[in-house]
Protein backbone atom coordinates (compact mmCIF):
# COMPACT_ATOMS: atom_id res chain seq x y z
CA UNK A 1 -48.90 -18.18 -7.93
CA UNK A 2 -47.59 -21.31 -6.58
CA UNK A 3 -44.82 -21.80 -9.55
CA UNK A 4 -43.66 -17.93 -8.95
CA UNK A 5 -42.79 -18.73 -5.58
CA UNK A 6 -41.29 -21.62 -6.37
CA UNK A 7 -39.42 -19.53 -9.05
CA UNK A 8 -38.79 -16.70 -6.34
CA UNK A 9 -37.52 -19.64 -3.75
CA UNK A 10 -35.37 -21.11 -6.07
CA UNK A 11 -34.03 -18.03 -7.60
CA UNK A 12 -33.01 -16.95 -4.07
CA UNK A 13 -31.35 -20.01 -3.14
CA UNK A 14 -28.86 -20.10 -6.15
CA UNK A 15 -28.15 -15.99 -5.22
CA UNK A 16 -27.30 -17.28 -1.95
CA UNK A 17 -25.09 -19.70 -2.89
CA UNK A 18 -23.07 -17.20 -5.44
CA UNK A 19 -22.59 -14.57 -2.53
CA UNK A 20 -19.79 -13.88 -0.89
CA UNK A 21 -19.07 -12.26 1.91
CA UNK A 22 -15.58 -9.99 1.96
CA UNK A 23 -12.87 -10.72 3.24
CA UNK A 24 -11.41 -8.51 6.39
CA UNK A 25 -7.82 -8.86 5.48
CA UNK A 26 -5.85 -10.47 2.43
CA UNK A 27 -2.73 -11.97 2.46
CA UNK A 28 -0.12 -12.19 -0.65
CA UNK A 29 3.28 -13.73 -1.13
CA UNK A 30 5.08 -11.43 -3.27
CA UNK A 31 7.73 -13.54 -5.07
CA UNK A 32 4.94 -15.70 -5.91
CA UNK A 33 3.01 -13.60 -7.85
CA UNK A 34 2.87 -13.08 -11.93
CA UNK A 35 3.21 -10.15 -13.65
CA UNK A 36 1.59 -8.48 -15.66
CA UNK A 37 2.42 -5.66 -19.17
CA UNK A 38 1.88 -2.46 -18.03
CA UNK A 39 2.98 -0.54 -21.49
CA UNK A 40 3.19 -1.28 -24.86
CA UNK A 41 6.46 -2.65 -24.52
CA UNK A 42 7.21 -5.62 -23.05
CA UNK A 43 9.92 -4.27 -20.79
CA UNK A 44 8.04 -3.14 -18.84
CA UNK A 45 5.72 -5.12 -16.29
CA UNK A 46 3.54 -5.00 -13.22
CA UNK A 47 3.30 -6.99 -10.42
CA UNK A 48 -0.38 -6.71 -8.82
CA UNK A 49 -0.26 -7.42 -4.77
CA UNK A 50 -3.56 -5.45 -4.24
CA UNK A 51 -6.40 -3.60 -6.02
CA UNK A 52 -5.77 -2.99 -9.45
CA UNK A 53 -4.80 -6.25 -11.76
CA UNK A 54 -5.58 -8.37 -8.25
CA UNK A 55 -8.67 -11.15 -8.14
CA UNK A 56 -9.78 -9.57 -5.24
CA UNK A 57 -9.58 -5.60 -5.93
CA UNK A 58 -13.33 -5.13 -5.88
CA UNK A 59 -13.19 -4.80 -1.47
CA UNK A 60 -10.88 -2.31 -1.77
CA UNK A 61 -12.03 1.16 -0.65
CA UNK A 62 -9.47 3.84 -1.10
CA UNK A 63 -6.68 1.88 -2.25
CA UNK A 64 -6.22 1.65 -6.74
CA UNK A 65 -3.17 -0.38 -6.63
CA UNK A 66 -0.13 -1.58 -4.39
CA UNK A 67 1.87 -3.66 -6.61
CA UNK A 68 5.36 -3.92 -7.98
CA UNK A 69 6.91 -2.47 -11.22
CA UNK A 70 10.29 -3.96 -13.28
CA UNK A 71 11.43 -1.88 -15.26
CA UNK A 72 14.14 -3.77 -17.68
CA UNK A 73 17.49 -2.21 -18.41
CA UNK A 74 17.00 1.00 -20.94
CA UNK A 75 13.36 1.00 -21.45
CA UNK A 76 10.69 3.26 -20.36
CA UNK A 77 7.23 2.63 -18.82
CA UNK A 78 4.16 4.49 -20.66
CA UNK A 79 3.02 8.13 -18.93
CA UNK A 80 0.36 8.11 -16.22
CA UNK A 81 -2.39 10.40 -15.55
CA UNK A 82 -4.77 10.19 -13.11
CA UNK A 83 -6.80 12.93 -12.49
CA UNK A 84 -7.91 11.60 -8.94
CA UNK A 85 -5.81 9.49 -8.00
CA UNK A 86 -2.66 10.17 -5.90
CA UNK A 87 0.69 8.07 -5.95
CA UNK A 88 3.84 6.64 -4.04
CA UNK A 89 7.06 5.50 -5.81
CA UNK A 90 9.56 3.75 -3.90
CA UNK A 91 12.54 2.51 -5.39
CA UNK A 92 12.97 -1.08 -3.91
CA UNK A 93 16.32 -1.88 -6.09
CA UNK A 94 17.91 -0.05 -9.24
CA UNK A 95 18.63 3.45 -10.61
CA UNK A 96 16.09 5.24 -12.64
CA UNK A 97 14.59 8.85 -13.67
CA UNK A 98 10.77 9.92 -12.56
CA UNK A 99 9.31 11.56 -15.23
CA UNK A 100 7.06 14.36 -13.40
CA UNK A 101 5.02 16.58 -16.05
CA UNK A 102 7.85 17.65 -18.66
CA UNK A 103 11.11 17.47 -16.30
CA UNK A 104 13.44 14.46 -15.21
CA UNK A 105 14.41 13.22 -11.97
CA UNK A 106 17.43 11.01 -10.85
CA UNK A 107 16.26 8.45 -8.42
CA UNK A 108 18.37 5.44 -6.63
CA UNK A 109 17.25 2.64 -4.13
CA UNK A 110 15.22 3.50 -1.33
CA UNK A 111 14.40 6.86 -2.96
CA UNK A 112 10.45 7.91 -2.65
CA UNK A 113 8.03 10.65 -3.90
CA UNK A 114 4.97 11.75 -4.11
CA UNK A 115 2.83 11.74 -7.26
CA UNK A 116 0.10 14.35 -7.27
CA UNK A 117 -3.35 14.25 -9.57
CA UNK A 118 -3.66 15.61 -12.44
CA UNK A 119 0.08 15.19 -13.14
CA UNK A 120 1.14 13.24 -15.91
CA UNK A 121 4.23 11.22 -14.80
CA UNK A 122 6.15 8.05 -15.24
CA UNK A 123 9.44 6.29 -14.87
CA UNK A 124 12.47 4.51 -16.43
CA UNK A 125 15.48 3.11 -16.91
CA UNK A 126 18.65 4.28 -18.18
CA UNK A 127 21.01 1.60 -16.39
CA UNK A 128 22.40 -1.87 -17.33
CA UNK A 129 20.63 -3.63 -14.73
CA UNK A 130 16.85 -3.80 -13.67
CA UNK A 131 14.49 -1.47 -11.47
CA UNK A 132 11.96 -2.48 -9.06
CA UNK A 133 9.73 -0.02 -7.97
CA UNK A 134 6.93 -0.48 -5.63
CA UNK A 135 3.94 1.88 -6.55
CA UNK A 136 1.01 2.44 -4.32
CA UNK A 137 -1.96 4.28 -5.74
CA UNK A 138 -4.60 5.83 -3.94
CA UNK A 139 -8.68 7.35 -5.18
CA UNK A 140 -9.28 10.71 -3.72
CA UNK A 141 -13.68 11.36 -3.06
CA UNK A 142 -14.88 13.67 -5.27
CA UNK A 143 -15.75 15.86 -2.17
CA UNK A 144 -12.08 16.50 -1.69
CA UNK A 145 -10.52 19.85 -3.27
CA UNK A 146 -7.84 19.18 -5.40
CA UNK A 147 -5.15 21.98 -5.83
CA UNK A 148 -2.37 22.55 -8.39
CA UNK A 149 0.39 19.94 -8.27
CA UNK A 150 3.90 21.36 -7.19
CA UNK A 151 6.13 22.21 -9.66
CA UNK A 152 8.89 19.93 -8.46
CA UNK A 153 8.75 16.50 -6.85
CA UNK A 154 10.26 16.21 -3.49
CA UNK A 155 12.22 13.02 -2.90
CA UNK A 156 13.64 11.38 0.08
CA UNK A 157 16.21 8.47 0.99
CA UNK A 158 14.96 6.32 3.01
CA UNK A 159 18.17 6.16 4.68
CA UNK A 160 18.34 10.17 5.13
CA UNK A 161 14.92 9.95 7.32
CA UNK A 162 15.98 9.36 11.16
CA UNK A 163 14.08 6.52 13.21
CA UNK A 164 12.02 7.55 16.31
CA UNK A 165 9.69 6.21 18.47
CA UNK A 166 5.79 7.03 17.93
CA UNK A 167 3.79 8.45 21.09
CA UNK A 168 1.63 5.60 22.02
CA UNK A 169 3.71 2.70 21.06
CA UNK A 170 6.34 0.17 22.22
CA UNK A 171 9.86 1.39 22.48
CA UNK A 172 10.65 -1.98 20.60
CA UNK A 173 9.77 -0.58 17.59
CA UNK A 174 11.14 2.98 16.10
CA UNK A 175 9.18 4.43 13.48
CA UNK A 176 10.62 6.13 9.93
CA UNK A 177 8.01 8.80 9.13
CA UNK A 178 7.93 8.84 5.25
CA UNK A 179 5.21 10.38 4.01
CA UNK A 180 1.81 11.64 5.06
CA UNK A 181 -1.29 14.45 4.65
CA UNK A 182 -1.09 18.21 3.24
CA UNK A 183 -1.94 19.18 6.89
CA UNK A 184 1.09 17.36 8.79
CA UNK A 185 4.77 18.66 9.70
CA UNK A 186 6.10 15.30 10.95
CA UNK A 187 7.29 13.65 7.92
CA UNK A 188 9.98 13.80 5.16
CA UNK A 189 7.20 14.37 2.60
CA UNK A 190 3.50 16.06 3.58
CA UNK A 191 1.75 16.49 0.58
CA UNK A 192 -0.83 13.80 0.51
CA UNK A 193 -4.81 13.88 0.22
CA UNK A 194 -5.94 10.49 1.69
CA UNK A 195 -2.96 8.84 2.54
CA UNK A 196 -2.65 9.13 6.13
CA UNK A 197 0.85 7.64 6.82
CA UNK A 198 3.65 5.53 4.56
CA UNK A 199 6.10 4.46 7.23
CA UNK A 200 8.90 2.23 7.61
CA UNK A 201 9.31 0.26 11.03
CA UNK A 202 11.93 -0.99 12.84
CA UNK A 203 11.45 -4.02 15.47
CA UNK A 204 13.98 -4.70 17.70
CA UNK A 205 14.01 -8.50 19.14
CA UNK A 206 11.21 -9.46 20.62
CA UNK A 207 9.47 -6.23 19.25
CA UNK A 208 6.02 -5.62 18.70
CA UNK A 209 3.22 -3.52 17.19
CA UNK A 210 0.55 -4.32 19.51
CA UNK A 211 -2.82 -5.07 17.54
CA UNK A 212 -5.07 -2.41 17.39
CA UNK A 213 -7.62 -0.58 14.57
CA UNK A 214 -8.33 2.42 12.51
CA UNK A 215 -12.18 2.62 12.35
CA UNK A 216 -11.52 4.72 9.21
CA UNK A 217 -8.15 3.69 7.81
CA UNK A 218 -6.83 0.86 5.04
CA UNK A 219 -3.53 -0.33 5.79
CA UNK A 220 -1.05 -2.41 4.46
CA UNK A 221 2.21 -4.07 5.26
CA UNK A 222 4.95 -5.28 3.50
CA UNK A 223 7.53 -7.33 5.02
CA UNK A 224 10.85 -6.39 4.02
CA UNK A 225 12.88 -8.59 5.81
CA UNK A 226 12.63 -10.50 8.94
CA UNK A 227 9.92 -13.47 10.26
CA UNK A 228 7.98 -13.08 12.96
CA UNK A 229 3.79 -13.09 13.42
CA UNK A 230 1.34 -10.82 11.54
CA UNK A 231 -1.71 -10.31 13.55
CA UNK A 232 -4.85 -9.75 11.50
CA UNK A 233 -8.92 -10.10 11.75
CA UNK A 234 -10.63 -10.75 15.17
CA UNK A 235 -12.92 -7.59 15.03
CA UNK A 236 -13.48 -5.65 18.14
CA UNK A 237 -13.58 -9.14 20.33
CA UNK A 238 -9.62 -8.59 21.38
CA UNK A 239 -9.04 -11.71 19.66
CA UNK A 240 -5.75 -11.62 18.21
CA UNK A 241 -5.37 -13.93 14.92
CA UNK A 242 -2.03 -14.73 14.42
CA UNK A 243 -0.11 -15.99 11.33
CA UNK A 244 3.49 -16.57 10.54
CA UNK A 245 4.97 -13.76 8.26
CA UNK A 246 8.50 -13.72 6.09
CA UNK A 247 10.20 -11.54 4.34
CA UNK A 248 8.14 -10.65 0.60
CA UNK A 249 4.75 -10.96 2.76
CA UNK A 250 2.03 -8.92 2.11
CA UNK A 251 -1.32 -7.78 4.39
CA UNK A 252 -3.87 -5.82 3.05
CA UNK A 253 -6.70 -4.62 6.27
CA UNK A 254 -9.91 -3.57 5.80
CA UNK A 255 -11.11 -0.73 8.44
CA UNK A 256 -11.22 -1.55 11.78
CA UNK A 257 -9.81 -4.72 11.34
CA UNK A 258 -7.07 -5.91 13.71
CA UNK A 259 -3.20 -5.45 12.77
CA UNK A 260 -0.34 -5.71 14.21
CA UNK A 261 3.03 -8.00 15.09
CA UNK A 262 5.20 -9.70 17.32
CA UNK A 263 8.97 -9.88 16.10
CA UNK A 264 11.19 -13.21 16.74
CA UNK A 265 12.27 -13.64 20.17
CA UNK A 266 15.58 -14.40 19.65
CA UNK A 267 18.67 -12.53 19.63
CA UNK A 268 20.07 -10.79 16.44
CA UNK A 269 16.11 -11.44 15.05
CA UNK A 270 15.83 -8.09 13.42
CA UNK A 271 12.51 -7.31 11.45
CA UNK A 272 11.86 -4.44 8.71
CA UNK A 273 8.13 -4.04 7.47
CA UNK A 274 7.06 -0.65 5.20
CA UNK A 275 3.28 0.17 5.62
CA UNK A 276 1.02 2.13 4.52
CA UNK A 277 -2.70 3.67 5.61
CA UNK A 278 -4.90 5.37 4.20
CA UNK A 279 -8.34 7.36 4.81
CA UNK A 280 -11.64 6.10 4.12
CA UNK A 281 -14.51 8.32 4.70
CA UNK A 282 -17.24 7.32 6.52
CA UNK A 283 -20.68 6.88 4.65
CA UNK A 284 -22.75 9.76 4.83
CA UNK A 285 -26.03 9.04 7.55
CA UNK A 286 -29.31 9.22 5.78
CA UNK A 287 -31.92 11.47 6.83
């Protein structure tokens, strides 16, 4: 008896020191990061920022992938299809066609669409120079009723999308509503499942998104250009965690944990950061 609990101690005590607990929030600097062969040909590669292909994709909840596609001059990236699984493209540099089911689709920088499930889609590139396309994936619960995809994509300029400001926060920031659910009339595109919001935001000098949470919501930012200071962690405490942020930063937030940030306070300091949330049920209460 005495040697099992020794065993039992002991056994403990090395499970202890393998565990480890989750992180709240990640951080990635883009440009820093490998890539990866997403298709047979080499062409063709993917960037990993979060989820899928990342070290750390195991917290993630509702997010498969956020991550970074180059697609070289002429060649083609394999088809995709994900039965439940939902997807943005947005063109961060290049000229390309979106391959949605059997049909072809132009697409130019700071285009976006929507990828339904159960489509089969994929995109390349006819052009002399590169592509970059950011593509954020998304897992739909099995509870969720999935209809038929559309029969033609919808996409959007950025730059065709007017800026406003959002109910609720500072006028220092305007707002470009991008994308969001099947049930909303406010953005360009409202076709989505779980993804609550893809937005772009503006900050004036000085500008701010103050920190707050979404109890049920991932989120995560992308700094497009600008510096200024990410807020991220903390809890419910009101403890704001800041960190400098630059252009090609990345924040991934677990639900309910603090986000925001404060612009430069200087003049000209202009700041552009695309985000993204999405919804994350909560678990069901036992009886």
């Amino acid at each position: 008896m005495r040697i099992l609990l020794l065993l039992l101690l002991l056994s403990s005590d090395l499970l202890a020191q393998d565990w480890k607990v989750d992180p709240s929030w990640l951080h990635r600097y883009v440009p820093s990061l490998a890539d990866q062969s997403v298709a047979s040909s080499s062409p063709c590669r993917y960037k990993p920022i979060f989820g899928e292909g990342d070290s750390e994709n195991r917290i993630m909840l509702s997010v498969a992938r956020f991550g970074e596609a180059t697609v070289e001059a002429h060649a083609n990236c394999e088809n995709t299809l994900l039965n439940r699984e939902e997807e943005i493209y947005f063109i961060l540099d290049g000229n390309g066609e979106l391959h949605y089911g059997e049909q072809t689709y132009a697409m130019r920088t700071n285009d976006f669409t929507y990828l339904p499930p159960g489509l089969k889609h994929s995109i390349s590139n006819s052009s002399d120079q590169a592509l970059r396309v950011l593509i954020m994936g998304f897992k739909i619960p099995p509870s969720t009723s999935i209809g038929a995809p559309l029969p033609k994509p919808k996409i959007v300029n950025l730059d065709d999308v007017k800026e406003q400001p959002v109910e609720g926060h500072p006028t220092s920031v305007v707002y470009k509503l991008l994308l969001g659910p099947r049930s909303g009339t406010r953005d360009a595109i409202d076709d989505a499942y779980v993804i609550v919001s893809f937005f772009l935001m503006d900050f004036a000098p000085a500008g701010t998104n103050f920190p707050h949470h979404h109890l049920t919501e991932e989120e995560i930012y992308l700094v497009l250009d600008g510096e200024g200071e990410m807020v991220a962690g903390s809890g419910m405490d009101g403890i704001e965690g800041r960190h400098p942020a630059k252009t090609g930063d990345a924040y991934y937030f677990r639900p309910n944990c603090t986000v925001g940030f404060y612009n430069q306070d200087k003049p000209g300091a202009k700041a552009h950061i695309l985000a993204v949330r999405s919804w994350v049920p909560l678990p069901k209460e036992e009886d």
